[in-house]
Protein backbone atom coordinates (compact mmCIF):
# COMPACT_ATOMS: atom_id res chain seq x y z
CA UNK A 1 -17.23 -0.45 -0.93
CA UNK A 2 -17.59 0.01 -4.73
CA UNK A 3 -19.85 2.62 -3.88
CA UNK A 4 -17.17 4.46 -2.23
CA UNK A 5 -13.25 4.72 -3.79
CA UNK A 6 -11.58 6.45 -0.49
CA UNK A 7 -12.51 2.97 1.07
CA UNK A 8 -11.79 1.04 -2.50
CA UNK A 9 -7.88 2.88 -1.95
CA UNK A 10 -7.52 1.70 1.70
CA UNK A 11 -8.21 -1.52 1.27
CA UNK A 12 -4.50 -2.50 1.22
CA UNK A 13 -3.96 -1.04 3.52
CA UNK A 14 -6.28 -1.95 5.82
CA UNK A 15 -4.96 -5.90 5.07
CA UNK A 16 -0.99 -4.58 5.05
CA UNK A 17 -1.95 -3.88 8.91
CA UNK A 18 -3.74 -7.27 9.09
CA UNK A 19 -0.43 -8.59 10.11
CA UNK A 20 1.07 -8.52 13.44
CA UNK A 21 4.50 -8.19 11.89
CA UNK A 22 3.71 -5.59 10.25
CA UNK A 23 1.48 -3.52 12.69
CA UNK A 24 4.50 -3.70 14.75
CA UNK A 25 6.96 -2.55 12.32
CA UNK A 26 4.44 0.34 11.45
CA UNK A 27 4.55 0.77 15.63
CA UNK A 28 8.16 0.98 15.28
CA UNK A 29 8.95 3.87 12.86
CA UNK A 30 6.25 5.53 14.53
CA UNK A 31 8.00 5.61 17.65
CA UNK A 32 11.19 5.69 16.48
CA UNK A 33 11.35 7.52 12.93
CA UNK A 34 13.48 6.19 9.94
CA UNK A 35 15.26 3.01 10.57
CA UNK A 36 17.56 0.23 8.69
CA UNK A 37 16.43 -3.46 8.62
CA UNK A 38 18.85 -4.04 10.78
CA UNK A 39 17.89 -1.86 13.49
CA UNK A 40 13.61 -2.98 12.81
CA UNK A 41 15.09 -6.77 13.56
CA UNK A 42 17.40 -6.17 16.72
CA UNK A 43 15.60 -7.78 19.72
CA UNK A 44 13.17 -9.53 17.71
CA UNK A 45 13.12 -13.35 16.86
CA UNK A 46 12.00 -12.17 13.01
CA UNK A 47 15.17 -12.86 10.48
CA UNK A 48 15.81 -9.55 8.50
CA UNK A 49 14.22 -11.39 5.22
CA UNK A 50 11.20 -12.06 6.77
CA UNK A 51 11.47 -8.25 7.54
CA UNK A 52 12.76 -7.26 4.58
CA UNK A 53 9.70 -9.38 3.06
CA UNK A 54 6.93 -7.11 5.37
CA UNK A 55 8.64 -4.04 4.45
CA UNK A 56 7.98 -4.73 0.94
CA UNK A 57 4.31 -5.33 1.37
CA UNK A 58 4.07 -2.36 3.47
CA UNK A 59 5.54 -0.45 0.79
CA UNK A 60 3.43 -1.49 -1.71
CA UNK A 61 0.45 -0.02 0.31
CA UNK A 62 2.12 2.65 0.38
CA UNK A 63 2.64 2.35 4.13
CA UNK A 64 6.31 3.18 4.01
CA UNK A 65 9.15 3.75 1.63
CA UNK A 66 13.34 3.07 1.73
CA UNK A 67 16.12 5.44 0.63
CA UNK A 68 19.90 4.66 0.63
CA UNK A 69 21.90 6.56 3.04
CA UNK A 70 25.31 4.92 2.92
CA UNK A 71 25.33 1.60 2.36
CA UNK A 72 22.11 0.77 4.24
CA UNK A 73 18.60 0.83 3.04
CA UNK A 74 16.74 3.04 5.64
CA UNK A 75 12.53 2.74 5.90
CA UNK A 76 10.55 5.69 6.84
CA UNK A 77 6.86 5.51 7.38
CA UNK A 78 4.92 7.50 4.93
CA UNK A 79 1.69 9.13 7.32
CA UNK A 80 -0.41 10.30 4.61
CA UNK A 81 -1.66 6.86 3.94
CA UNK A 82 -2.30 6.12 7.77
CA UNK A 83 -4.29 9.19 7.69
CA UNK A 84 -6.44 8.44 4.57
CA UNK A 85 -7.28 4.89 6.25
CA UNK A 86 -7.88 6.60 9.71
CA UNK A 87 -10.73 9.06 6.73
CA UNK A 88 -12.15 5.83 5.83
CA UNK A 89 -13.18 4.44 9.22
CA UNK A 90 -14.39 7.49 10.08
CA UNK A 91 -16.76 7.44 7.14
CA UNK A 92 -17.18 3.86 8.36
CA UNK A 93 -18.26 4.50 12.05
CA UNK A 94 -20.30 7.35 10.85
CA UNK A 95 -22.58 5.47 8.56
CA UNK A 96 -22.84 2.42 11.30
CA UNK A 97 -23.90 5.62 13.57
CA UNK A 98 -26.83 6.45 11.14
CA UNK A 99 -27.13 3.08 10.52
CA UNK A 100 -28.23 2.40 13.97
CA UNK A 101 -30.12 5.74 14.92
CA UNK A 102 -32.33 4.41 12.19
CA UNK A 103 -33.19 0.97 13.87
CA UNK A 104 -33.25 2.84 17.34
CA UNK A 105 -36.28 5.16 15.45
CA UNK A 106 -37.83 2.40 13.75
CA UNK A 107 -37.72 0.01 17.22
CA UNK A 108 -39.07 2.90 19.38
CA UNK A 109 -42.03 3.36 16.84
């Protein structure tokens, strides 16, 4: 990874996703676009400060970001960041690919 800063940068958020919360709050504006904390928690057993709590560490991967509209904060996911991670394991899966076309050649010899 040091050898390689696009992976270095999606590091957090590679572990922001770790969560299960948070993958599924990720799912959520996905599906669903911009949304309040109150609308992320309806249905959902999760108190809106342990969302509120997620949404910050999502933010600070840069996974999403809030704006005021009213008096409600509103969270939007922020793609670009999904898409740079999405870069990395593709570098990722194409080094294990040379990776193992190497052993294949050296097995076979």
């Amino acid at each position: 990874m040091a050898g390689n800063p696009a992976l270095k940068a999606a590091a957090p958020v590679f572990a922001a996703l770790g969560d299960e919360t948070r993958l599924r709050l990720v799912s959520r504006l996905c599906a669903g676009g911009p949304a309040s904390i109150a609308r992320l928690t309806a249905g959902s057993s999760v108190t809106r400060q342990a969302i509120a709590k997620h949404l910050q560490v999502l933010a600070g991967a840069g996974l999403v970001r809030s704006s005021r509209r009213g008096r409600e904060r509103v969270w939007e996911l922020r793609p670009r960041r999904l898409l740079q991670a999405r870069a990395s394991l593709e570098v990722l899966s194409r080094q294990w690919d040379e990776t193992l076309g190497r052993l294949k050649a050296f097995v076979e010899r």
